[in-house]
Protein backbone atom coordinates (compact mmCIF):
# COMPACT_ATOMS: atom_id res chain seq x y z
CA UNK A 1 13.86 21.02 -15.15
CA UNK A 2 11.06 19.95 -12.78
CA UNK A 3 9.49 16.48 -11.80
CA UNK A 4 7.94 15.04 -8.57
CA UNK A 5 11.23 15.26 -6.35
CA UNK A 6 12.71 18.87 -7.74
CA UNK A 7 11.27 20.26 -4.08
CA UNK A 8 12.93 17.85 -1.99
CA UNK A 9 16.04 17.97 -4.39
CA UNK A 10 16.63 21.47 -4.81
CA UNK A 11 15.84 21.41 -0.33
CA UNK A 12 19.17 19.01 -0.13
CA UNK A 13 21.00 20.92 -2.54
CA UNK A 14 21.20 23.46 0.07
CA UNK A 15 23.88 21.28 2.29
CA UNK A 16 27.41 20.48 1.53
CA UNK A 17 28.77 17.25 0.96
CA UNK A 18 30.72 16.28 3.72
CA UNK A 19 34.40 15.84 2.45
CA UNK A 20 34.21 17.80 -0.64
CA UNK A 21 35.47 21.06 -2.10
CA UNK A 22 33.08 23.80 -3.18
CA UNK A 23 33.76 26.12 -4.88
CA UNK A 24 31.35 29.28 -4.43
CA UNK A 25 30.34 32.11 -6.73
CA UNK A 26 30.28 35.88 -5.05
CA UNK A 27 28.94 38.98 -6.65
CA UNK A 28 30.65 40.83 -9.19
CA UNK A 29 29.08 44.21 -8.09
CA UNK A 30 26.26 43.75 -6.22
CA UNK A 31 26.10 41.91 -2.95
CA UNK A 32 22.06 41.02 -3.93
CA UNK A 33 23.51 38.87 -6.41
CA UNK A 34 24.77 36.23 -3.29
CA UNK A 35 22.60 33.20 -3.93
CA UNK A 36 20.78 31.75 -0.88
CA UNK A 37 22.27 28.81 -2.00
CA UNK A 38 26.19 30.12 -1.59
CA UNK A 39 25.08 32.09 1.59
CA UNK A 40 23.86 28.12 3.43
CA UNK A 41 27.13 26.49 1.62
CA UNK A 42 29.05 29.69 3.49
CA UNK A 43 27.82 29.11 6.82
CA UNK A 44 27.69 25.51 7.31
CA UNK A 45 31.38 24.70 5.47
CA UNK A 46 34.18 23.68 8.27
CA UNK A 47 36.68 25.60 6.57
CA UNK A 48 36.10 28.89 3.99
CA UNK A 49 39.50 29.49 1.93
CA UNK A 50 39.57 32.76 0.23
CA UNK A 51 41.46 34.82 -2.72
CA UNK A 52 41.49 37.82 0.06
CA UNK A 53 40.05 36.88 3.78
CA UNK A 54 39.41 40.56 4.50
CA UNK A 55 37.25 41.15 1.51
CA UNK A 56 35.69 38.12 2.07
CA UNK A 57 35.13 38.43 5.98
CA UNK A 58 33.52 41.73 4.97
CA UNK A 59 30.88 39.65 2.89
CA UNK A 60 30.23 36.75 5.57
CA UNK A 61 29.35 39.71 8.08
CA UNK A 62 27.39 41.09 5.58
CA UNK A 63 25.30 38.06 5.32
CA UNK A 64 25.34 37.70 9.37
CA UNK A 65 27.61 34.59 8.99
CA UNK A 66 30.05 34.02 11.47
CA UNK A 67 33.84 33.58 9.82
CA UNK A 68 35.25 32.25 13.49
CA UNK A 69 38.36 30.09 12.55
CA UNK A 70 37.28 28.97 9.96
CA UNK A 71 38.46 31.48 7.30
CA UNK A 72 41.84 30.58 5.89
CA UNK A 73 43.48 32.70 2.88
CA UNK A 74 44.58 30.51 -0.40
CA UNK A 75 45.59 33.04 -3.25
CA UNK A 76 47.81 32.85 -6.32
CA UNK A 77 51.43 33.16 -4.55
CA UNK A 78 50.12 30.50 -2.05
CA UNK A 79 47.78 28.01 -4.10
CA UNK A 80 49.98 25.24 -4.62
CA UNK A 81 50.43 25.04 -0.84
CA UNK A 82 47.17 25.69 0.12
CA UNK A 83 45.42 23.41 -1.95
CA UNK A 84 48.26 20.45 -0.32
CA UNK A 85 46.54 21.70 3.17
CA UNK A 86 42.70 21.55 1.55
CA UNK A 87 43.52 18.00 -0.01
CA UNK A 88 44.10 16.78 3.69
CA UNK A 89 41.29 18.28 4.98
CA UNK A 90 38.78 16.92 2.44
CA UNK A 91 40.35 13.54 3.12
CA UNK A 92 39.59 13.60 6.66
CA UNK A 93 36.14 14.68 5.58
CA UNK A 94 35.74 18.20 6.20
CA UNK A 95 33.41 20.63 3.74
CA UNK A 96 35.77 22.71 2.25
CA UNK A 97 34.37 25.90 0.59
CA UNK A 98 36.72 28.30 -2.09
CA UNK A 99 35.60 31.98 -2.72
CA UNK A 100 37.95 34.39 -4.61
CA UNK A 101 37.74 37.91 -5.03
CA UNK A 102 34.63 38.06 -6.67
CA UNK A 103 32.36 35.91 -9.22
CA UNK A 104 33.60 32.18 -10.01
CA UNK A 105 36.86 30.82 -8.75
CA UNK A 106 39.22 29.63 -11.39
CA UNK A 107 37.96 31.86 -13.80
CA UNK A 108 40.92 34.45 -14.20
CA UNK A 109 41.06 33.74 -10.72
CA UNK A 110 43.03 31.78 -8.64
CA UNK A 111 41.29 28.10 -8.06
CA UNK A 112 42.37 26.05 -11.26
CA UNK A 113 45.60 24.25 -9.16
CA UNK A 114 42.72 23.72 -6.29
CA UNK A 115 40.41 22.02 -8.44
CA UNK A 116 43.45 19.95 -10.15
CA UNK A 117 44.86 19.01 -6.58
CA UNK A 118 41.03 17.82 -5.74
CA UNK A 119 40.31 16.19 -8.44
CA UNK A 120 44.06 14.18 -9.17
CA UNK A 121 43.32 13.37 -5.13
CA UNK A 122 40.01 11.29 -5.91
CA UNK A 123 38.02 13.78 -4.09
CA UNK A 124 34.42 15.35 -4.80
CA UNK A 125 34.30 19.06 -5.94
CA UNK A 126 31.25 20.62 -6.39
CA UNK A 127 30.05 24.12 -7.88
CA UNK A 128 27.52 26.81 -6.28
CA UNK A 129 27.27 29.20 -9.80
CA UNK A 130 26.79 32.59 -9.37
CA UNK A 131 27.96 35.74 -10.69
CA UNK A 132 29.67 35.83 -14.00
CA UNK A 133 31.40 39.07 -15.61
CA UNK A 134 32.35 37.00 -18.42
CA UNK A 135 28.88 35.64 -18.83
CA UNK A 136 27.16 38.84 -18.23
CA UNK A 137 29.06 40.73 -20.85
CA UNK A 138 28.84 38.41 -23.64
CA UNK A 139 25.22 38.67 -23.19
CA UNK A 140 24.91 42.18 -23.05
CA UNK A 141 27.46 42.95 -25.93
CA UNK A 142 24.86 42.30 -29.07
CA UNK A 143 27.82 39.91 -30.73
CA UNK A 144 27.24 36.10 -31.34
CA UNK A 145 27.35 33.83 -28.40
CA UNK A 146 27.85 30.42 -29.05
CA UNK A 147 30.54 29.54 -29.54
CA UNK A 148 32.66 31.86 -28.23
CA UNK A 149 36.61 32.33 -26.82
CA UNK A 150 37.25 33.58 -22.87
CA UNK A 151 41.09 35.36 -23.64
CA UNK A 152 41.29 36.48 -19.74
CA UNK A 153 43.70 39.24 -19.26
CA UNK A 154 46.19 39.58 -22.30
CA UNK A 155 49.92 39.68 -20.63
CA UNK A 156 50.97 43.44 -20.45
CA UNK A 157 53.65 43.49 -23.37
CA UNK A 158 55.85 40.86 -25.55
CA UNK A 159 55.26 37.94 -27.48
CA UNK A 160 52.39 36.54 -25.48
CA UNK A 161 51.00 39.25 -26.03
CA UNK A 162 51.00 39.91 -29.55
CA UNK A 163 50.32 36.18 -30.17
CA UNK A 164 46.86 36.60 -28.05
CA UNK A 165 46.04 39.70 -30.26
CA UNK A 166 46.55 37.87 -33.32
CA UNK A 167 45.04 35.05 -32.13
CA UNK A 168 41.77 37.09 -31.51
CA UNK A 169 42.13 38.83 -35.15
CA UNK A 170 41.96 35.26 -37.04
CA UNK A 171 39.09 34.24 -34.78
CA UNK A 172 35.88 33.21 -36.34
CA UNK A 173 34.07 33.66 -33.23
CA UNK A 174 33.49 36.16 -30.65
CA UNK A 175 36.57 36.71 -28.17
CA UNK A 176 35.77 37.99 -24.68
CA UNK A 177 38.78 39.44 -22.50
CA UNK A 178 39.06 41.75 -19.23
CA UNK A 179 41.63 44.76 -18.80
CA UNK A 180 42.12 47.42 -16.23
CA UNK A 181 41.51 50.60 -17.03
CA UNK A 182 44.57 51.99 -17.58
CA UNK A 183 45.50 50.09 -20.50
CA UNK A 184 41.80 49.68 -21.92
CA UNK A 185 42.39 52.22 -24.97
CA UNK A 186 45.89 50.50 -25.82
CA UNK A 187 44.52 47.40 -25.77
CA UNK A 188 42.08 48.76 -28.02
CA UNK A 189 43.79 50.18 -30.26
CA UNK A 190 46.17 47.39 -29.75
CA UNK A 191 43.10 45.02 -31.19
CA UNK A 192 41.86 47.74 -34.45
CA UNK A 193 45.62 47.88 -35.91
CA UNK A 194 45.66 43.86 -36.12
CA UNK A 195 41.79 42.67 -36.37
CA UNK A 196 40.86 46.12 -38.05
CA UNK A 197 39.64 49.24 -37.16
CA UNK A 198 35.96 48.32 -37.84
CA UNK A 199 36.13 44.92 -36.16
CA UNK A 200 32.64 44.81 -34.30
CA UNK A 201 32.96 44.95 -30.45
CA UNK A 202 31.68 46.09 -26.69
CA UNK A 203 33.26 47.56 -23.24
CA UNK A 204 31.39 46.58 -20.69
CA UNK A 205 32.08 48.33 -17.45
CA UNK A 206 31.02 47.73 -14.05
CA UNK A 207 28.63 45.07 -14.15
CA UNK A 208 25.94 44.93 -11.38
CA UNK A 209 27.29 48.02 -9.86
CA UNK A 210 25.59 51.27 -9.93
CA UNK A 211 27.48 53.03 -12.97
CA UNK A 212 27.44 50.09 -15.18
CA UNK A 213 27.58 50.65 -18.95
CA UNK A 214 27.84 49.04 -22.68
CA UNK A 215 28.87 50.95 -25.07
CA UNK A 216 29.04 48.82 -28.49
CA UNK A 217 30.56 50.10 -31.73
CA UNK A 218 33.57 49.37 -33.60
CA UNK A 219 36.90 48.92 -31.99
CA UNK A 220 38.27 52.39 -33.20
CA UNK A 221 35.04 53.94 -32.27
CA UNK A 222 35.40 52.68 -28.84
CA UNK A 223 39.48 53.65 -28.44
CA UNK A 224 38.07 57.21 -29.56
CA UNK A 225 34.99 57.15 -26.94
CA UNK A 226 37.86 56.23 -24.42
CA UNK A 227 39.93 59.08 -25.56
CA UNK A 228 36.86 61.78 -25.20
CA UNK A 229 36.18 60.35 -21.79
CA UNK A 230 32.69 58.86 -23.07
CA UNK A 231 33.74 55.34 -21.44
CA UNK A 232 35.68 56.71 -18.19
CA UNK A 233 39.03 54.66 -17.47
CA UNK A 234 38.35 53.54 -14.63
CA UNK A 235 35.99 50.97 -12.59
CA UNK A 236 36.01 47.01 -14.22
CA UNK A 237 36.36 46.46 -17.83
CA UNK A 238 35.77 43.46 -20.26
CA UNK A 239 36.05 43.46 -23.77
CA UNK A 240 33.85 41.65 -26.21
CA UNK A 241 35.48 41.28 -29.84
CA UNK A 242 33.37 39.90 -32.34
CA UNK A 243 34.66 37.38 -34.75
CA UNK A 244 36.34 37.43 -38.15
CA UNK A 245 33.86 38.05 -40.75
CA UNK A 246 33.63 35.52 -43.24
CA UNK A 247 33.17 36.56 -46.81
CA UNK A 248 32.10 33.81 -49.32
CA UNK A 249 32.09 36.64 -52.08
CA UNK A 250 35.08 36.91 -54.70
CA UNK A 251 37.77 39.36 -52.91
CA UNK A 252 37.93 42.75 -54.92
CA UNK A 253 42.24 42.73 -55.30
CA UNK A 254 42.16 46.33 -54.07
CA UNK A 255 40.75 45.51 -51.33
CA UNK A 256 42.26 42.33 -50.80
CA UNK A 257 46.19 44.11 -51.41
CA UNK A 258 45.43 46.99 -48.48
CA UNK A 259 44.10 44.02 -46.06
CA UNK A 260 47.52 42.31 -46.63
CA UNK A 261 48.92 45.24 -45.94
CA UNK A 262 47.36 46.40 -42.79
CA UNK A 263 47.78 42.79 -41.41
CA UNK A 264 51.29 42.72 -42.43
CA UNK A 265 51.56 46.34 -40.79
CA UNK A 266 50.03 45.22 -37.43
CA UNK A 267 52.85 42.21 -37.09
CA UNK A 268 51.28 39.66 -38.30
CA UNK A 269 54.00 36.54 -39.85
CA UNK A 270 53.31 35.80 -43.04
CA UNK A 271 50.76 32.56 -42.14
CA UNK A 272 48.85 34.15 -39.71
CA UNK A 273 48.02 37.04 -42.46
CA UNK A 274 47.08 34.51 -45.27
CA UNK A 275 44.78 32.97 -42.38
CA UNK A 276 43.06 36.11 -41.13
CA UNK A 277 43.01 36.78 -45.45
CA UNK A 278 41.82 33.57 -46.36
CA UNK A 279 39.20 33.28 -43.49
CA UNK A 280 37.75 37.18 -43.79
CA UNK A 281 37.62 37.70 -47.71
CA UNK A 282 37.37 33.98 -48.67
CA UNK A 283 40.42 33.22 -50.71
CA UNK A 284 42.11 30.11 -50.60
CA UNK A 285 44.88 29.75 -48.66
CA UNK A 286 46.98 29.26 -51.22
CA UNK A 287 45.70 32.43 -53.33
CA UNK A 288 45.60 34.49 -49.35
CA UNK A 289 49.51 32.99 -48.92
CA UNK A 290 50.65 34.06 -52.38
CA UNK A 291 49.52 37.28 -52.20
CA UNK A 292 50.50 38.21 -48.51
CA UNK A 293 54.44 37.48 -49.82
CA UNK A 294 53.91 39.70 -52.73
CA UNK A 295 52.97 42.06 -50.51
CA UNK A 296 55.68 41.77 -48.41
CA UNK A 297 58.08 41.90 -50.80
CA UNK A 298 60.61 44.78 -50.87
CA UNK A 299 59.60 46.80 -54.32
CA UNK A 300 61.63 46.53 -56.87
């Protein structure tokens, strides 16, 4: 958006409010990615918290900015404390800025209990955007955007976990989540024996870095490139899922029965499988309930 004062706007955009919180993008990858925007906001805040101090020191020096005393650590086993200390020192009027690891605080990362401290304080907390692996892979996946779901990291095992799975198999739109390497092919598979095997979907590894890669395909076709070693474990991984497909045509019952039964097989309750039913082959959820209990039921 332009008009006669975008100059002089976007010239004062480059200082920090005085007694405010800001939280500031980094790169994913790539350290040309720094805005010159975040890099001002950087040098001239009185205090810069960080997720990690040493990574971040590394990037002030990088951008010949002088960390001093003014670099203070604030990370996930220390956030509700921290953000006590940076809710004092925004009251008093000091330019507080918030960097985590890498890309947009709060965002998988720690930040959220800042921002809530902040904000239930009465203070101002602004935004420098940046970087964004969630962003960057949803855009680079060839799925639907809008709308779409941000999952995060699924929790490693139990019922938290299977719920999220589900969750993303009954999903009309397109889910987004991040996992290490090491468990990218479980969680894959993890995905194709509830959502199906032919579910449309994307690993997207090391964004802005120089081995980055998309590989799209289905999710079993991806679990198998993982197995060959055609997507390496290893390096930063998000997963784009694509949504539920919606069928308005008249469910064939054979096909219909062995879609019960793979839902039922993958753990899903009885609901949740006339759901995902109901909202891929377009039954009713009546007809989708019915016939998920008569396929659950022992045989006679």
């Amino acid at each position: 958006m332009t008009g006669p004062d975008s100059e002089t706007s976007s010239a004062a955009s480059l200082e920090p409010v005085p007694g405010s919180l800001v939280l500031v993008a980094t790169p994913i990858g790539n350290l040309g990615d720094l805005s010159s925007r975040a890099v001002e906001t950087l040098r001239a805040a009185d205090w810069i918290y960080a997720e990690d101090t040493r990574r971040t020191r590394g990037l002030l020096s990088h951008c010949g900015i002088e960390a001093g005393g003014r670099l203070r650590g604030l990370h996930a086993h220390n956030e509700q404390q921290g953000a006590a200390r940076v809710v004092e020192l925004v009251q008093r009027g000091a330019t507080v800025a918030y960097v985590s690891d890498a890309g947009m605080p709060a965002i998988s990362d720690p930040g959220e209990r800042l921002v809530r401290a902040c904000a239930d304080a009465g203070l101002t907390v602004t935004v420098v955007p940046g970087p964004s692996a969630v962003l960057g892979a949803l855009a680079l996946a060839g799925l639907p955007t809008v709308p779409f779901t941000f999952v995060g990291f699924l929790a490693r095992k139990g019922r938290a976990r299977t719920d999220a799975v589900r969750a993303i198999a009954t999903s009309a739109v397109t889910s987004v989540l991040f996992e290490s390497p090491l468990r990218l092919r479980a969680t894959l598979d993890d995905l194709a024996a509830v959502t199906g095997a032919d579910r449309s979907a994307a690993v997207v590894r090391e964004l802005t870095k120089l081995h980055e890669s998309v590989v799209r395909g289905t999710l079993a076709s991806l679990s198998a490139a993982v197995a060959t070693g055609n997507i390496p474990a290893r390096g930063e991984c998000v997963i784009v899922v694509g949504g539920a497909p919606i069928n308005t045509e008249p469910a064939d019952p054979a096909v219909a029965s062995a879609r019960a039964d793979a839902l039922l097989a993958g753990g899903l309750g009885a609901r949740d499988a006339a759901r995902a039913l109901s909202d891929e082959l377009g039954l009713t959820r009546r007809e989708a309930y019915d016939l998920v209990i008569a396929r659950r039921a022992p045989s006679s």
